[in-house]
Protein backbone atom coordinates (compact mmCIF):
# COMPACT_ATOMS: atom_id res chain seq x y z
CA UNK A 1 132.59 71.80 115.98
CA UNK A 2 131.55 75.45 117.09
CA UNK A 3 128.11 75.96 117.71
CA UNK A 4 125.67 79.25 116.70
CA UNK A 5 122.21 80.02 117.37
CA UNK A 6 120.63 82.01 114.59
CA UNK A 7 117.84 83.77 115.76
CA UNK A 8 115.65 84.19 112.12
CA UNK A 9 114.95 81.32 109.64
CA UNK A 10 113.58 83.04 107.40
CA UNK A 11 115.39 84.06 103.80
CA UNK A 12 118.31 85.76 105.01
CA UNK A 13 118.95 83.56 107.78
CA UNK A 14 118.83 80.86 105.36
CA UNK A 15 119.93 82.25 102.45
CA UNK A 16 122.95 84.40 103.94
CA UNK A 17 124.16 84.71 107.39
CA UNK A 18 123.60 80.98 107.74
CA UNK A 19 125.23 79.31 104.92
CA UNK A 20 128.30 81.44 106.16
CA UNK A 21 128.37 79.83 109.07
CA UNK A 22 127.63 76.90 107.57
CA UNK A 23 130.22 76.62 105.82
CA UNK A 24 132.90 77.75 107.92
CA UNK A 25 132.30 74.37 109.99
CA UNK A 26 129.49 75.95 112.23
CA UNK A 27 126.43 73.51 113.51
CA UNK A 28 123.74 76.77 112.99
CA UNK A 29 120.64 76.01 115.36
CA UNK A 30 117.49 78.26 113.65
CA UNK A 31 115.28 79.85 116.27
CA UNK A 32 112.33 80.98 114.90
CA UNK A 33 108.34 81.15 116.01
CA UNK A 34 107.04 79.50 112.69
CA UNK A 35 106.93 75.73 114.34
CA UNK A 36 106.39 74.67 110.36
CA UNK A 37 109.33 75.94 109.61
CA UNK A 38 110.95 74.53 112.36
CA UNK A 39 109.86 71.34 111.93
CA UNK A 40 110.93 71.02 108.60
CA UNK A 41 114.41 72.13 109.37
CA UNK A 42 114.12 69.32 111.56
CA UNK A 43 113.20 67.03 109.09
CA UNK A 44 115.83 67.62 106.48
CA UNK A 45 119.27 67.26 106.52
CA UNK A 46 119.98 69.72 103.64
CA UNK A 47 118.54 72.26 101.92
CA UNK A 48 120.03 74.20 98.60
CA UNK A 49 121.10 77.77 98.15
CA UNK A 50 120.23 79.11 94.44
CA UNK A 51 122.67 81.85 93.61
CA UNK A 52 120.82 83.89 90.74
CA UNK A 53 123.39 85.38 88.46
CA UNK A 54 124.08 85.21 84.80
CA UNK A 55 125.64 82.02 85.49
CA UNK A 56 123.35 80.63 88.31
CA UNK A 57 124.93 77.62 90.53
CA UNK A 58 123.47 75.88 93.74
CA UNK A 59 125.17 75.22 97.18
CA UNK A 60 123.73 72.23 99.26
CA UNK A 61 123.58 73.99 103.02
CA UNK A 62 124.32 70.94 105.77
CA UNK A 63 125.27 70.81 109.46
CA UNK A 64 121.66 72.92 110.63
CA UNK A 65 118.86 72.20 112.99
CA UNK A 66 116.08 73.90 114.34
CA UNK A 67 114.26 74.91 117.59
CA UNK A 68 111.10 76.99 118.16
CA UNK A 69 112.31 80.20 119.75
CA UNK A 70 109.35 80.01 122.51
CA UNK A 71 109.89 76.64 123.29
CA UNK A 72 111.79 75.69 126.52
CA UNK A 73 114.09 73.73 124.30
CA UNK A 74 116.11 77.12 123.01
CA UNK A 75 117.87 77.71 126.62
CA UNK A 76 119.05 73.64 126.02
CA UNK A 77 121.44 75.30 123.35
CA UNK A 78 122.81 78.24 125.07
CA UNK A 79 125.55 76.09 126.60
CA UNK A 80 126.88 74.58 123.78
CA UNK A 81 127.26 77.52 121.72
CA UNK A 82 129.97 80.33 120.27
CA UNK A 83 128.00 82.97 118.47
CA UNK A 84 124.54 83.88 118.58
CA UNK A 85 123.28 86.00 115.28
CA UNK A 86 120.15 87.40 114.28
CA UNK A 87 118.34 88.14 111.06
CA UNK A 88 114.40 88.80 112.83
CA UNK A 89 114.27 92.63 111.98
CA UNK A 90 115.34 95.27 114.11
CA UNK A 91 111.54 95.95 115.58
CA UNK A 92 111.59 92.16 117.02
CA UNK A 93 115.10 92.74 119.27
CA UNK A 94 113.75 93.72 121.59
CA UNK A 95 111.23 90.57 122.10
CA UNK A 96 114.06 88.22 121.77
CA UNK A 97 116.38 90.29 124.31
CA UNK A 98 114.73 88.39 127.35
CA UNK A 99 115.29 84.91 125.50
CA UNK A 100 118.68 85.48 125.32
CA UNK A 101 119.37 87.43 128.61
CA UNK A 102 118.22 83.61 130.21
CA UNK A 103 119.90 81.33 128.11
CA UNK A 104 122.94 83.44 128.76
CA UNK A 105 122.28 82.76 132.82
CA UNK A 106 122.51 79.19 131.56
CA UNK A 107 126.01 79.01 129.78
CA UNK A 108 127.67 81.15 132.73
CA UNK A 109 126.32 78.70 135.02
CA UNK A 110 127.80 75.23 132.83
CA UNK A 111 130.37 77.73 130.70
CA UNK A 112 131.65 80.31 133.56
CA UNK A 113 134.38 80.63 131.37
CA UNK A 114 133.14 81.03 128.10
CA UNK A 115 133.51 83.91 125.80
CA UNK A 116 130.24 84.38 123.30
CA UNK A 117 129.80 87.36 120.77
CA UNK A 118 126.17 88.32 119.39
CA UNK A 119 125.96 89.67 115.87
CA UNK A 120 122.29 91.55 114.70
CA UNK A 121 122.60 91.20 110.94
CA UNK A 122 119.47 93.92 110.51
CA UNK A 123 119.01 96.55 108.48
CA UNK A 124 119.80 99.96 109.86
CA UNK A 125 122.64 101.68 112.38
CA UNK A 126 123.36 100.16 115.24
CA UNK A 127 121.47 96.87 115.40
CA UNK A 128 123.79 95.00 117.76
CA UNK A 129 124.44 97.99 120.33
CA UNK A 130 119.94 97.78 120.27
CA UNK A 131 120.13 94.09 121.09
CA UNK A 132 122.69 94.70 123.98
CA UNK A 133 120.63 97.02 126.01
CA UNK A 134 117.64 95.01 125.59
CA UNK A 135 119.41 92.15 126.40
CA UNK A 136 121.52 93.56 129.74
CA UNK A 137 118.16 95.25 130.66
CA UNK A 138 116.91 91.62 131.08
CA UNK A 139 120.10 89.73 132.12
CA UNK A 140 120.80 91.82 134.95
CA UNK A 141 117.35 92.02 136.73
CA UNK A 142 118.09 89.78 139.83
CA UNK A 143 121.48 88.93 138.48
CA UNK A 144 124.32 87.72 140.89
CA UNK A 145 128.08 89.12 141.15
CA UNK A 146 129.11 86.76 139.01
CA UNK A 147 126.76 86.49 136.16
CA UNK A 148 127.47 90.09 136.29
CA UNK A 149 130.77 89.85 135.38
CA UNK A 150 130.66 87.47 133.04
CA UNK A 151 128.19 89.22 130.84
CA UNK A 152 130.33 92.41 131.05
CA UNK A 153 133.62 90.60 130.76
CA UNK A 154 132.58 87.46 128.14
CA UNK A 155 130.00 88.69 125.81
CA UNK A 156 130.47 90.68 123.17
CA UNK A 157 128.27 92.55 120.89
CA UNK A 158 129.23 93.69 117.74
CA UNK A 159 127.68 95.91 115.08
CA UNK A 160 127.50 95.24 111.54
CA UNK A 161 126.87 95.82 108.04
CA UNK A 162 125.44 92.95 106.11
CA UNK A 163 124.60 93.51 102.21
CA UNK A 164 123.09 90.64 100.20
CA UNK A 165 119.74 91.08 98.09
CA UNK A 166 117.47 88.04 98.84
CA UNK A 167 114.36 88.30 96.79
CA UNK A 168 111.01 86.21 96.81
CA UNK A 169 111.78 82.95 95.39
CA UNK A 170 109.55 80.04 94.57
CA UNK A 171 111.19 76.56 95.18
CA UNK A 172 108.59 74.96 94.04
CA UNK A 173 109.51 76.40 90.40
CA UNK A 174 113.58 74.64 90.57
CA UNK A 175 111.92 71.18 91.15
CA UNK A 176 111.28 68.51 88.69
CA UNK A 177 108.24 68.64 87.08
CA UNK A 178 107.47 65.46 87.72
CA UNK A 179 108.52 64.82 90.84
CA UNK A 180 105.23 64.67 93.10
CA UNK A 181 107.24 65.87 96.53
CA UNK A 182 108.65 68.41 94.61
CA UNK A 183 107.49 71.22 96.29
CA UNK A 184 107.73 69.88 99.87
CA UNK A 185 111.04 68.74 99.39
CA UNK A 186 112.51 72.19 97.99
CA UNK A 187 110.32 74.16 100.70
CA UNK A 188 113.09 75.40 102.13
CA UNK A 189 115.44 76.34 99.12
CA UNK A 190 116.62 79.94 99.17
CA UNK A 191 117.77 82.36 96.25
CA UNK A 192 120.02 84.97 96.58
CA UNK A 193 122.63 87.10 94.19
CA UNK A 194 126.13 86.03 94.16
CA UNK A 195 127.05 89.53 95.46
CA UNK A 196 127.30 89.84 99.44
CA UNK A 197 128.94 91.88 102.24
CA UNK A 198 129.38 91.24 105.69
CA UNK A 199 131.47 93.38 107.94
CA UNK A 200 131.68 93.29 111.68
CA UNK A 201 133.18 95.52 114.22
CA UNK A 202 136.24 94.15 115.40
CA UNK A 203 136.98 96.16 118.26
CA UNK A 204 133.77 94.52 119.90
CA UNK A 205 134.36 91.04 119.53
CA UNK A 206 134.77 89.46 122.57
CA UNK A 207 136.58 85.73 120.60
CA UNK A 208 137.84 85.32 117.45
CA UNK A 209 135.46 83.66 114.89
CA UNK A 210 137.35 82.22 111.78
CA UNK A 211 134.45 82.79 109.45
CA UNK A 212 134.42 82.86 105.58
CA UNK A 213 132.90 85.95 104.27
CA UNK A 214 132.83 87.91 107.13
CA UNK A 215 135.31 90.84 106.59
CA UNK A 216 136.35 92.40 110.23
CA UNK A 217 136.75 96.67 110.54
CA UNK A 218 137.22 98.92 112.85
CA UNK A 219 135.67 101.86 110.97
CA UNK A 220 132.13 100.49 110.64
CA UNK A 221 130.24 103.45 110.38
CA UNK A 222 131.60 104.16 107.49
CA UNK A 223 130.51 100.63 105.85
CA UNK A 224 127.15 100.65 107.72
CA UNK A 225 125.92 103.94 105.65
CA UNK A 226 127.71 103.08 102.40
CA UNK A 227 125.48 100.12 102.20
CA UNK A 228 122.10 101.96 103.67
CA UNK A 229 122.98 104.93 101.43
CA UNK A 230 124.08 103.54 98.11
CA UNK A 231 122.36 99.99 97.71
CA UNK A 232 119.20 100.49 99.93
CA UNK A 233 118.66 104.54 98.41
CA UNK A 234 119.38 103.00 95.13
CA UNK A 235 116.68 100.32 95.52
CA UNK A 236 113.95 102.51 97.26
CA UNK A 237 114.65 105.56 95.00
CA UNK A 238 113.96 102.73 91.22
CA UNK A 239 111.28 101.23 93.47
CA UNK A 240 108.61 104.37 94.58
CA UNK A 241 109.48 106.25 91.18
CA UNK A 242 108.63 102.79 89.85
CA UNK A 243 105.78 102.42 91.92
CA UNK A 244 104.72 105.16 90.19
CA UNK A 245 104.95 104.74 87.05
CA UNK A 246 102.84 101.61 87.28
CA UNK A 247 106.26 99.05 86.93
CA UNK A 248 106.46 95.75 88.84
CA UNK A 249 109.53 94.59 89.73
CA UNK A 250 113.11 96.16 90.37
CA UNK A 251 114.21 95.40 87.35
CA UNK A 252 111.77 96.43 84.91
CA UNK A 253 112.08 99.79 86.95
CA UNK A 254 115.79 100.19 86.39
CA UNK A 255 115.67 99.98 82.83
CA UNK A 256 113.06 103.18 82.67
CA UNK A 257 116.06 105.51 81.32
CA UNK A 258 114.21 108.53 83.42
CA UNK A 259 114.04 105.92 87.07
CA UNK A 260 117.50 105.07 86.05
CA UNK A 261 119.02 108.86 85.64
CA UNK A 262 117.33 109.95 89.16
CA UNK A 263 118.22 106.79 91.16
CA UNK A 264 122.10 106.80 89.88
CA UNK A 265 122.44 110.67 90.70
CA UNK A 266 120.45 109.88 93.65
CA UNK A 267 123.51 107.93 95.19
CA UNK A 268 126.14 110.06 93.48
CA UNK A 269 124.62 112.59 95.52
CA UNK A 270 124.63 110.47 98.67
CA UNK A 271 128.67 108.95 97.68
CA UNK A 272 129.98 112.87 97.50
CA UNK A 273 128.21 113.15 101.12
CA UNK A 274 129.81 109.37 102.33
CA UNK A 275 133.54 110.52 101.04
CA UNK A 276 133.48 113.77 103.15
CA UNK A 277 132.43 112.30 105.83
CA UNK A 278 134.33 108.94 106.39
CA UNK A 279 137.65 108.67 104.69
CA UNK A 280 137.72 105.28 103.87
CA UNK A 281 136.60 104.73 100.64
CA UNK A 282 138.45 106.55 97.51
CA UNK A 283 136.38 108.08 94.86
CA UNK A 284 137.28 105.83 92.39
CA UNK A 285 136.85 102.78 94.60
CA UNK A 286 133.19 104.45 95.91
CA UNK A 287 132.37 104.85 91.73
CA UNK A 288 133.16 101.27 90.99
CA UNK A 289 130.46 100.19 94.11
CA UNK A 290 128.11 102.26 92.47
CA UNK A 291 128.42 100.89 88.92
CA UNK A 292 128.18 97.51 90.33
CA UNK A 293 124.90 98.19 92.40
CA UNK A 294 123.52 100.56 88.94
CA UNK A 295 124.27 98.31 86.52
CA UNK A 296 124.40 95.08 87.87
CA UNK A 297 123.09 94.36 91.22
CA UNK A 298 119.86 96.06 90.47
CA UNK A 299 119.45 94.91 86.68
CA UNK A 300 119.98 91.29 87.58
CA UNK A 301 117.12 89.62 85.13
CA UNK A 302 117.12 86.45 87.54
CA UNK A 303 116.76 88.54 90.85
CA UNK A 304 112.75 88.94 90.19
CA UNK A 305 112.43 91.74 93.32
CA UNK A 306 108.68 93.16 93.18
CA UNK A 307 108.36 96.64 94.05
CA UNK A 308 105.76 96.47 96.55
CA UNK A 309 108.32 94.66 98.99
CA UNK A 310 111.07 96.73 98.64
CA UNK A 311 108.71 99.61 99.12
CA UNK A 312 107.37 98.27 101.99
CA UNK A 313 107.35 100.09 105.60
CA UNK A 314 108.32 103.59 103.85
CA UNK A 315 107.66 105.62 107.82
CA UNK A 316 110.73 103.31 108.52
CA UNK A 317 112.59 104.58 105.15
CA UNK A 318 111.38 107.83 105.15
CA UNK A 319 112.82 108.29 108.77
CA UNK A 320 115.48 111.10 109.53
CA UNK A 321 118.43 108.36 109.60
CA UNK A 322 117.28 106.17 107.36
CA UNK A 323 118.59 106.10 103.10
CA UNK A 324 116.32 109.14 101.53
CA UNK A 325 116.58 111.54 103.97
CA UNK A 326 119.40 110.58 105.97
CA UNK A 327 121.85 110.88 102.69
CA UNK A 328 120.03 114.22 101.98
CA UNK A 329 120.99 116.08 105.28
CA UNK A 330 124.17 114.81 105.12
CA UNK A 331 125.04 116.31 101.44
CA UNK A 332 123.99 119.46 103.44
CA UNK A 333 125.99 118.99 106.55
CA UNK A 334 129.30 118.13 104.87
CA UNK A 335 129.06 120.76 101.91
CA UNK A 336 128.49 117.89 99.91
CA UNK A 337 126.22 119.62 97.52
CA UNK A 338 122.24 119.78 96.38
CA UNK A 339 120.67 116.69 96.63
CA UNK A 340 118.62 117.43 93.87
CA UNK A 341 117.92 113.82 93.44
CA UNK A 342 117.56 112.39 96.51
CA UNK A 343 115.38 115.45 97.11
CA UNK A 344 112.87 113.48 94.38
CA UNK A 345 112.74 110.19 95.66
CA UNK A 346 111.24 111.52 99.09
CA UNK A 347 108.75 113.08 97.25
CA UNK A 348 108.04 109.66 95.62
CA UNK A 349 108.23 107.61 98.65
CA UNK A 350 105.21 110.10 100.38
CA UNK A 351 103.38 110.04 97.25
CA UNK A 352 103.24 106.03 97.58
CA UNK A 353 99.58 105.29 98.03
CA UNK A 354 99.78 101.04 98.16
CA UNK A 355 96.44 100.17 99.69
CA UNK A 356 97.96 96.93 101.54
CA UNK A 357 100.66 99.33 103.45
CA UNK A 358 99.55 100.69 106.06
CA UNK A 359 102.38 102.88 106.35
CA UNK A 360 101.33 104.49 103.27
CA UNK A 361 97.86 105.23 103.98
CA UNK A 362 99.00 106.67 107.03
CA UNK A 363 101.77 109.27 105.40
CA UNK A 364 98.97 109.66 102.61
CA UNK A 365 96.80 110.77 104.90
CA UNK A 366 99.09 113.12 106.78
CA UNK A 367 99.48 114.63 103.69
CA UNK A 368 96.00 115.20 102.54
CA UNK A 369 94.75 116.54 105.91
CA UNK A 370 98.02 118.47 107.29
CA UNK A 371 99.52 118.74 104.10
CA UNK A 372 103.25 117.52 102.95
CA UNK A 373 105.41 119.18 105.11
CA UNK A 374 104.01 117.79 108.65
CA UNK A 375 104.81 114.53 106.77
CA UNK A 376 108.40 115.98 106.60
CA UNK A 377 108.44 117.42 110.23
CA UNK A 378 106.59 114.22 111.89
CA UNK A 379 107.47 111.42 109.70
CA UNK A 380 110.86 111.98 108.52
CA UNK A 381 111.61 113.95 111.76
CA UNK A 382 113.02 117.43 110.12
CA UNK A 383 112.82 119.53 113.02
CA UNK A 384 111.74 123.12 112.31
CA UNK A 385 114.22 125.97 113.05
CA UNK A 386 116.97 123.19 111.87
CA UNK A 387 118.72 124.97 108.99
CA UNK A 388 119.56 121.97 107.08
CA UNK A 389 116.14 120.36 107.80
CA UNK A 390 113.81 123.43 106.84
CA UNK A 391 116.11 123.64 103.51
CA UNK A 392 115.51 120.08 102.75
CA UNK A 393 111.34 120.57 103.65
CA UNK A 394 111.38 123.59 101.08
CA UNK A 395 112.93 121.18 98.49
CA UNK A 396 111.01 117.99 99.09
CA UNK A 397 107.92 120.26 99.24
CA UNK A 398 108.68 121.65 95.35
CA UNK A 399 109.68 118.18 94.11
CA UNK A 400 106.64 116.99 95.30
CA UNK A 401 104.40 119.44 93.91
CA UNK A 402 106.76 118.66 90.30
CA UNK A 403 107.04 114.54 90.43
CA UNK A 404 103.35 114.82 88.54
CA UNK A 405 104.73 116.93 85.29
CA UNK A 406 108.35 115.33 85.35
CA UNK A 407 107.47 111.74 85.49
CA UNK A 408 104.67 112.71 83.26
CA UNK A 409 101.92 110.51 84.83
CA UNK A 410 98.90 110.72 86.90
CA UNK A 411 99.92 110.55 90.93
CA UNK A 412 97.56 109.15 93.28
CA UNK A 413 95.34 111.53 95.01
């Protein structure tokens, strides 16, 4: 049986990159700091997978274990395994990096032979290529000839693109009502939408894993920002003009007929950008993606998302690369257009004023002392004398100034 270490045990481990595995005949060890968590991975031989569609279904996840990622016991599993993934959030790489960098000394020393790939399913561009500095930063401090040479010869890092939407989801709520245990013994239940997409780079694979779902590419890029800058600029665009207009979940948002209109124009705006620039995707085949995240993805009644999540951390969204203004400055770039749209869902994301995000008081705050553009130039990173970027300030600067009469509501202060 091939062996993985999952580095995450949270919802997406669970509820995605694990049941993959899982089911391609993987034993998937969890590392994760939550010793609760742990311990009830421990304790269970199976948990379920609720997939939330029209016609929802369930998926009993065996073959799992679990291991605090601080405990001594972690490096006991480096020699055994194949594949080491992640699902922690790009910010915690870096403080998992020396973890691995050991446990790695500790399979060339039993393995010398071994080939091992690592996988960052996170969010953003890049993930894995972070994870292998960090983690050759570590690994080769004090490291011999030969541990040298296996980590540039045997492991592999490879980035990715991973799309599945795994909202909150009470457990508790699927039980029987009258069992007592209920909610202890469906703890660690997961929902997710039937929709998912997982595509690795090829090229940087150091073995061949035989897993189901996971669609190999040598063009990743281009899959990496179709995802960031169609689902995710989707979602955040319904989510701080729903914000906004006082909504409380995804849903609800999407079926505003105004939220709806900006947010599907938003990522036409971003596809004509995504076609000129990586010639992958048709336009027809890029339209039908779009329809499916519009009007289906995003609408699902059963995928209860509340807005104050998928808002959350909006310096990290409203970042130059990220899927508001990264899709903006590339309509410009590549002649793609006026990104009238996206141009409006920046505005919304700096006029989000949640009180329990401290991201948001911050940017608020930039904005009522220094005023909207040094939210632009510092947050976002728009550099000034950058054609592209001071067209795109002079825009979001208007918009934001307009959001108030359009949406037709009263904006924070």
């Amino acid at each position: 049986m091939p062996r993985a270490i999952h580095f995450g045990a949270g919802s997406i481990g669970r509820g995605f990159i694990g049941p993959l595995l899982a089911d391609s005949g993987y034993h998937v060890t969890f590392a994760d700091v939550n010793e609760a968590l742990i311990d009830s991975l421990n304790t269970h031989d199976h948990y379920t997978l609720h997939i939330l569609s029209q016609k929802s279904s369930t998926t009993e996840i065996t073959d799992f274990s679990g291991v605090v990622s601080t405990s001594p016991d972690l490096l006991e599993e480096f020699p055994k395994i194949d594949l080491i993934t992640t699902s922690v959030g790009a910010q915690i790489l870096s403080k998992i990096a020396p973890t691995i960098a050991k446990g790695l000394k500790r399979l060339q020393k039993e393995r010398p032979h071994a080939m091992v790939d690592m996988i960052a399913c996170e969010n953003g561009v890049g993930a894995s290529e972070v994870l292998r500095k960090e983690v050759e930063r570590a690994f080769k401090q004090d490291a011999n000839p030969q541990e040298i040479e296996f980590f540039d010869k045997h492991v592999g890092f490879a980035n990715c693109s991973v799309d599945r939407i795994v909202p909150p989801f009470d457990p508790s709520k699927m039980a029987d009502s009258g069992d007592e245990n209920g909610k202890e013994d469906h703890a660690l239940d997961v929902g997710v939408e039937d929709f998912y997409e997982w595509v690795v780079d090829q090229d940087a694979l150091k073995a061949e894993h035989n897993i189901h779902g996971m669609k190999l590419a040598k063009n990743l890029l281009a899959y990496v920002e179709r995802k960031l800058f169609t689902l995710n600029t989707a979602h955040a665009t319904v989510s701080y003009l729903g914000y906004l207009k006082g909504y409380k979940t995804v849903n609800e948002a999407i079926e505003d007929g105004q939220i709806y209109g900006i947010a599907k124009e938003a990522v036409e705006e971003s596809g004509a950008g995504l076609l000129k620039k990586h010639k992958v995707f048709s336009k027809d085949e890029h339209e039908k993606y779009i329809r499916t995240i519009m009007d289906q993805r995003l609408k699902n009644p059963n995928v209860q998302d509340e807005i104050t999540r998928v808002c959350r951390a909006p310096k990290r969204k409203l970042s130059r690369n990220d899927r508001l203004v990264g899709p903006a400055m590339m309509a410009y770039e590549y002649g793609a257009g006026k990104p009238f749209n996206l141009v409006k869902a920046i505005a919304a994301a700096i006029w989000y004023d949640y009180e329990e995000e401290e991201d948001a008081v911050d940017i608020r705050r930039i904005a009522k002392e220094k005023g909207v553009e040094s939210v632009l130039r510092e947050i976002c990173g728009l550099k000034k004398g950058d054609g592209n970027a001071d067209t795109l300030v002079k825009e979001v600067k208007a918009a934001y100034t307009a959001l108030k009469s359009e949406l037709g509501v009263e904006l924070p202060n």
